[in-house]
N, C-alpha and C. Protein backbone atom coordinates (compact mmCIF):
# COMPACT_ATOMS: atom_id res chain seq x y z
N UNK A 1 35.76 15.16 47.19
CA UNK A 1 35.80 13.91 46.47
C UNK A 1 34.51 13.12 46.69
N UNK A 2 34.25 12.32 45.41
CA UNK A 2 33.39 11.66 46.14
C UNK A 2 33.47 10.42 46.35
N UNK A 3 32.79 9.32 47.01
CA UNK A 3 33.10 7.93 47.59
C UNK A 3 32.67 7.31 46.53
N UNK A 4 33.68 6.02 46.33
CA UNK A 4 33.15 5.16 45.53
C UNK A 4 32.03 4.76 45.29
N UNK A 5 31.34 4.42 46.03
CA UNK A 5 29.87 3.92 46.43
C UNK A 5 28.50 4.75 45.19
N UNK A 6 29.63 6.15 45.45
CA UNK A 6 27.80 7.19 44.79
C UNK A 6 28.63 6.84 43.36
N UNK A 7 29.97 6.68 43.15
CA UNK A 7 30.30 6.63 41.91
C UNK A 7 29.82 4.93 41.08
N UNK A 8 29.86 3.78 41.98
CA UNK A 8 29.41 3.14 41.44
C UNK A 8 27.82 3.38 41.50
N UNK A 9 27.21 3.61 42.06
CA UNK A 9 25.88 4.01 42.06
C UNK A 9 25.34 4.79 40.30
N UNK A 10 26.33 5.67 40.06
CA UNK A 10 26.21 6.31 39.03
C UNK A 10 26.12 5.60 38.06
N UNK A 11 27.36 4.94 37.88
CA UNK A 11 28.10 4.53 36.12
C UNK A 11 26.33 3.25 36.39
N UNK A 12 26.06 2.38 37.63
CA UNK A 12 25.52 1.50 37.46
C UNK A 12 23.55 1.75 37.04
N UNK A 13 23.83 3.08 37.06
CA UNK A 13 22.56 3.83 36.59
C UNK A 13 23.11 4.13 35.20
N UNK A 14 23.73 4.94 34.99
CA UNK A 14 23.95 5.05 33.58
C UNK A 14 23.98 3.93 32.52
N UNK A 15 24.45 2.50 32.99
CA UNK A 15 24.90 1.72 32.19
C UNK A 15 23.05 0.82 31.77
N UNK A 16 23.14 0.60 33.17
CA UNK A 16 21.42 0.45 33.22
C UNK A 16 20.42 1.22 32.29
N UNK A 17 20.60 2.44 32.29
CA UNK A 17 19.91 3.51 31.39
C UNK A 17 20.24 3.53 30.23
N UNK A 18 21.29 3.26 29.99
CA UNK A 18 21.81 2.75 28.38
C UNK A 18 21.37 1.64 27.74
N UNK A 19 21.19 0.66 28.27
CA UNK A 19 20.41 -0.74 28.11
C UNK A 19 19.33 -0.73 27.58
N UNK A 20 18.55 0.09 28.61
CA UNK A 20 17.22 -0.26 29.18
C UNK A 20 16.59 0.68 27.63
N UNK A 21 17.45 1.38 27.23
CA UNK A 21 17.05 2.71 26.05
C UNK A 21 17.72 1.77 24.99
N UNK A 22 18.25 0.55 24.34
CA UNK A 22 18.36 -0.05 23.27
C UNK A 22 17.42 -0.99 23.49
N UNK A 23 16.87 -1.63 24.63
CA UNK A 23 15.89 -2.45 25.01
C UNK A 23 14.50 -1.52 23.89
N UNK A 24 14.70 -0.82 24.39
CA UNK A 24 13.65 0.18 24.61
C UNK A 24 13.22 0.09 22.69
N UNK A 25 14.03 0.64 22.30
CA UNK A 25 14.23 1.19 21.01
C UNK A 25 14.08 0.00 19.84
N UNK A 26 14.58 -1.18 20.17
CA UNK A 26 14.25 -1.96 19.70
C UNK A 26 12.82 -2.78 19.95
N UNK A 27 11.81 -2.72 20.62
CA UNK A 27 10.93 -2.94 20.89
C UNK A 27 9.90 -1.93 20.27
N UNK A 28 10.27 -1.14 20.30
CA UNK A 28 9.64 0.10 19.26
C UNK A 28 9.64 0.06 17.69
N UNK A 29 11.15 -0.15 17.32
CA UNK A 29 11.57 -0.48 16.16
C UNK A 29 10.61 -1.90 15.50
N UNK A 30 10.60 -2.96 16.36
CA UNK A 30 9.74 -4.12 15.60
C UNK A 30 8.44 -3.76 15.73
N UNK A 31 7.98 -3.08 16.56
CA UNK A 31 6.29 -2.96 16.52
C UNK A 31 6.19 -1.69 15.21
N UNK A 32 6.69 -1.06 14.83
CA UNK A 32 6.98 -0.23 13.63
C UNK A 32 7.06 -1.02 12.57
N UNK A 33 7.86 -1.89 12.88
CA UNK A 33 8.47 -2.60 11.44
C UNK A 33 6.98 -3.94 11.35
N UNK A 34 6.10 -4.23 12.16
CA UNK A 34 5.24 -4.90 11.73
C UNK A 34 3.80 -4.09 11.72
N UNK A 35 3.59 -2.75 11.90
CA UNK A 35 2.68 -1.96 11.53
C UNK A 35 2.95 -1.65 10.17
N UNK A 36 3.93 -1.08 9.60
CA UNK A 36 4.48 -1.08 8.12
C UNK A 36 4.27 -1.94 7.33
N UNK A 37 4.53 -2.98 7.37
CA UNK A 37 4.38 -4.66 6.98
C UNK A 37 2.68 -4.77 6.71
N UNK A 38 2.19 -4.49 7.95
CA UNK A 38 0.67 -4.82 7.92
C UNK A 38 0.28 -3.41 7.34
N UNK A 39 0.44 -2.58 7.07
CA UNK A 39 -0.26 -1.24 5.88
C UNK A 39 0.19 -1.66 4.47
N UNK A 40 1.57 -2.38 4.12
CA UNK A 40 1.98 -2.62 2.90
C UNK A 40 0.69 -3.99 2.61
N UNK A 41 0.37 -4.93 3.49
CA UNK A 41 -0.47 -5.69 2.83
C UNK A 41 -1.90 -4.85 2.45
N UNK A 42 -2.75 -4.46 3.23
CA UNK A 42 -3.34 -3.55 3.12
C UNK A 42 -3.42 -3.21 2.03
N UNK A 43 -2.72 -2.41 1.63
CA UNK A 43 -2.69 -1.93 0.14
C UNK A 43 -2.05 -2.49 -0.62
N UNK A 44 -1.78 -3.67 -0.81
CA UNK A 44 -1.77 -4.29 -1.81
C UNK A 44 -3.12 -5.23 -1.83
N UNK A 45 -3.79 -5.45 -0.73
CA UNK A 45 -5.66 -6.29 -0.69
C UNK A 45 -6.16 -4.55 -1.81
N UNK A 46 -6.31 -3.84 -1.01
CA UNK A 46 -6.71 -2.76 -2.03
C UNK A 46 -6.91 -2.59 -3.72
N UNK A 47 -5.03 -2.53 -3.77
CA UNK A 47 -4.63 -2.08 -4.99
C UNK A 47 -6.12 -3.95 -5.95
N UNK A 48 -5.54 -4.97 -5.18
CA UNK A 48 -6.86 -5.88 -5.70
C UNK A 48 -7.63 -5.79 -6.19
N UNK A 49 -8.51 -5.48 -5.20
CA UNK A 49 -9.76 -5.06 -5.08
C UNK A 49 -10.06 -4.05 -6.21
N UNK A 50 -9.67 -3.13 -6.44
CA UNK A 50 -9.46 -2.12 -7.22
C UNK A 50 -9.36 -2.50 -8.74
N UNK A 51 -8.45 -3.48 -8.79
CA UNK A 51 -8.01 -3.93 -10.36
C UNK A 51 -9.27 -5.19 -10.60
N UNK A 52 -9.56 -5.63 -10.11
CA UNK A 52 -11.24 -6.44 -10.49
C UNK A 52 -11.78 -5.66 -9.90
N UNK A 53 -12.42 -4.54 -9.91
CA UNK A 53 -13.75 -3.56 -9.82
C UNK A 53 -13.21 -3.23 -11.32
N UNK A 54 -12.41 -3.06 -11.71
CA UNK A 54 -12.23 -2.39 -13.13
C UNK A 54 -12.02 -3.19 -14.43
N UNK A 55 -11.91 -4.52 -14.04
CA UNK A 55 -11.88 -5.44 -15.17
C UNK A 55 -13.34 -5.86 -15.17
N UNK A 56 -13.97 -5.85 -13.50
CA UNK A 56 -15.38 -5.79 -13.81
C UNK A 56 -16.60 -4.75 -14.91
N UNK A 57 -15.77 -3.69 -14.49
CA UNK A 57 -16.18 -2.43 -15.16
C UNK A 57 -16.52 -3.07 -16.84
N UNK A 58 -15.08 -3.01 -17.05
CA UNK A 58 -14.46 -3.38 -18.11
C UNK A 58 -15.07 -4.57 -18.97
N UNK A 59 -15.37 -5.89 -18.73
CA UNK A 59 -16.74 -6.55 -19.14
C UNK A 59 -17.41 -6.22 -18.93
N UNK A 60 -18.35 -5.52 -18.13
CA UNK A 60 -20.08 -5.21 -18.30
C UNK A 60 -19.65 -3.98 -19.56
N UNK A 61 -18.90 -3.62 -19.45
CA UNK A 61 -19.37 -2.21 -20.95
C UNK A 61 -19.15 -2.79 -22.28
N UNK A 62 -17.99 -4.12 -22.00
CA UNK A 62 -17.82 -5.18 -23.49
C UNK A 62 -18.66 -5.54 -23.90
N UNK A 63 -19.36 -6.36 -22.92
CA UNK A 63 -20.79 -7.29 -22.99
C UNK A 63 -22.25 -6.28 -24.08
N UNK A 64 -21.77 -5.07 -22.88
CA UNK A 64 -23.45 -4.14 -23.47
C UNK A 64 -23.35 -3.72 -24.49
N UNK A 65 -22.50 -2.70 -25.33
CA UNK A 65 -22.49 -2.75 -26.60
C UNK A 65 -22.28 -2.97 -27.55
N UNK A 66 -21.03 -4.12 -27.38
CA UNK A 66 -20.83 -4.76 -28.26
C UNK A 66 -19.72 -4.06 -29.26
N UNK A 67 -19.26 -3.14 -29.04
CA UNK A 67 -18.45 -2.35 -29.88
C UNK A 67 -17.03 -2.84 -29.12
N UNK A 68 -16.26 -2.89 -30.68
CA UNK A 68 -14.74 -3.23 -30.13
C UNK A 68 -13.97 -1.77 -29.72
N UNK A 69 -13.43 -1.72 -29.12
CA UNK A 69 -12.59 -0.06 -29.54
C UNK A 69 -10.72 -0.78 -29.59
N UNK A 70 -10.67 -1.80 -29.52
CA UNK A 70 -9.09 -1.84 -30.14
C UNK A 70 -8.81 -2.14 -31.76
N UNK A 71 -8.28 -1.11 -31.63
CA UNK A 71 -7.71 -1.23 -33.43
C UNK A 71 -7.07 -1.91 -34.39
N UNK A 72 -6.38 -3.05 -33.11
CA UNK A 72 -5.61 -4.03 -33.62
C UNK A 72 -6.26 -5.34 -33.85
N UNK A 73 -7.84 -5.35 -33.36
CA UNK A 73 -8.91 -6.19 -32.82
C UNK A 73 -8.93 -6.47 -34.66
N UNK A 74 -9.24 -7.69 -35.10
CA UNK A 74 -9.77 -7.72 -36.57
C UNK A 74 -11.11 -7.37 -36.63
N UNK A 75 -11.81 -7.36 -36.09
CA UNK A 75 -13.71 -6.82 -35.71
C UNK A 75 -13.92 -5.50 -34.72
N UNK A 76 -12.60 -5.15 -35.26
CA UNK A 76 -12.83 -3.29 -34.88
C UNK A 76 -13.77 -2.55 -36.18
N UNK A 77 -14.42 -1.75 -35.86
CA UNK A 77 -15.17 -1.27 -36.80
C UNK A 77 -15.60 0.37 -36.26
N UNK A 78 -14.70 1.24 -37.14
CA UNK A 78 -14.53 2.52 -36.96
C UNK A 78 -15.98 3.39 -36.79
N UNK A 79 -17.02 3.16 -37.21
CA UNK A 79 -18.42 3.36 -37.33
C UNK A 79 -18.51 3.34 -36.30
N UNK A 80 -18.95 2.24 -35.75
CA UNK A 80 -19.28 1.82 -34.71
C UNK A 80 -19.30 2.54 -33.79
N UNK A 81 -17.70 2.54 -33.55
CA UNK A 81 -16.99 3.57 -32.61
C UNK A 81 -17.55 5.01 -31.91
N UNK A 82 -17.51 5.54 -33.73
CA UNK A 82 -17.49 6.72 -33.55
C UNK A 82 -19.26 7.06 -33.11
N UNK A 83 -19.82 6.42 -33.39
CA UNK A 83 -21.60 6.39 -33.05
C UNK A 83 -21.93 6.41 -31.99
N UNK A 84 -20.74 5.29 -30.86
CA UNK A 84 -20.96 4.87 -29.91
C UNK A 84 -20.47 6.25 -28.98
N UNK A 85 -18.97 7.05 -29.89
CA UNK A 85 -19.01 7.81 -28.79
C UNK A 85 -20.08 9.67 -28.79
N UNK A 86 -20.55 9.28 -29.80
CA UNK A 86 -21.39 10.58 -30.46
C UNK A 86 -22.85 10.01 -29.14
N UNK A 87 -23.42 9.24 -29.18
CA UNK A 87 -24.01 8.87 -27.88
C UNK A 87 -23.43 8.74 -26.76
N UNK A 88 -22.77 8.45 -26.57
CA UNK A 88 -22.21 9.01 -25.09
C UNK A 88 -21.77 10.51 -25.05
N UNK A 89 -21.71 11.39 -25.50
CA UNK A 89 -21.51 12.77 -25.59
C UNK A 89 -23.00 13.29 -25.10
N UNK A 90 -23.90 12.92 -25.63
CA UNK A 90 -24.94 13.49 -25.69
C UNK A 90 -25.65 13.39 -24.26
């Protein structure tokens, strides 16, 4: 048999060890959950950044030639177009 003593000794390690491992886990869990958080901003500064580099794009090529390419534009002009893309081919 064994004496009370090693048996409380036990459960009072185990119970301890059970704790100490939701302690644990949850301290893990929030430093996770605010690394996640801070990559989701991240890429959304990105995805930004990204969408004005391309609206930038997007006016400097309006500006330079002057050609409309939407069709629904009333000063679309199919010529144009097609000239503009017969030079850029080349």
């Amino acid at each position: 048999m064994v004496s009370s003593t090693v048996n409380v000794a036990r459960y009072t390690a185990l119970f301890a060890g059970v704790f100490y491992g939701i302690y644990h886990r949850r301290s893990l869990q929030k430093a996770h959950d605010h690394e996640k958080e801070q990559h989701a901003i991240h890429h959304r500064e990105q995805l930004i950044v990204q969408a004005k580099q391309a609206w930038h794009q997007k006016q400097e090529s309006a500006k330079g030639d002057g050609v409309v390419t939407d069709p629904e534009d009333p000063r679309f002009d199919l010529e144009k177009l097609i000239a503009k893309w017969e030079k850029e081919s080349l």
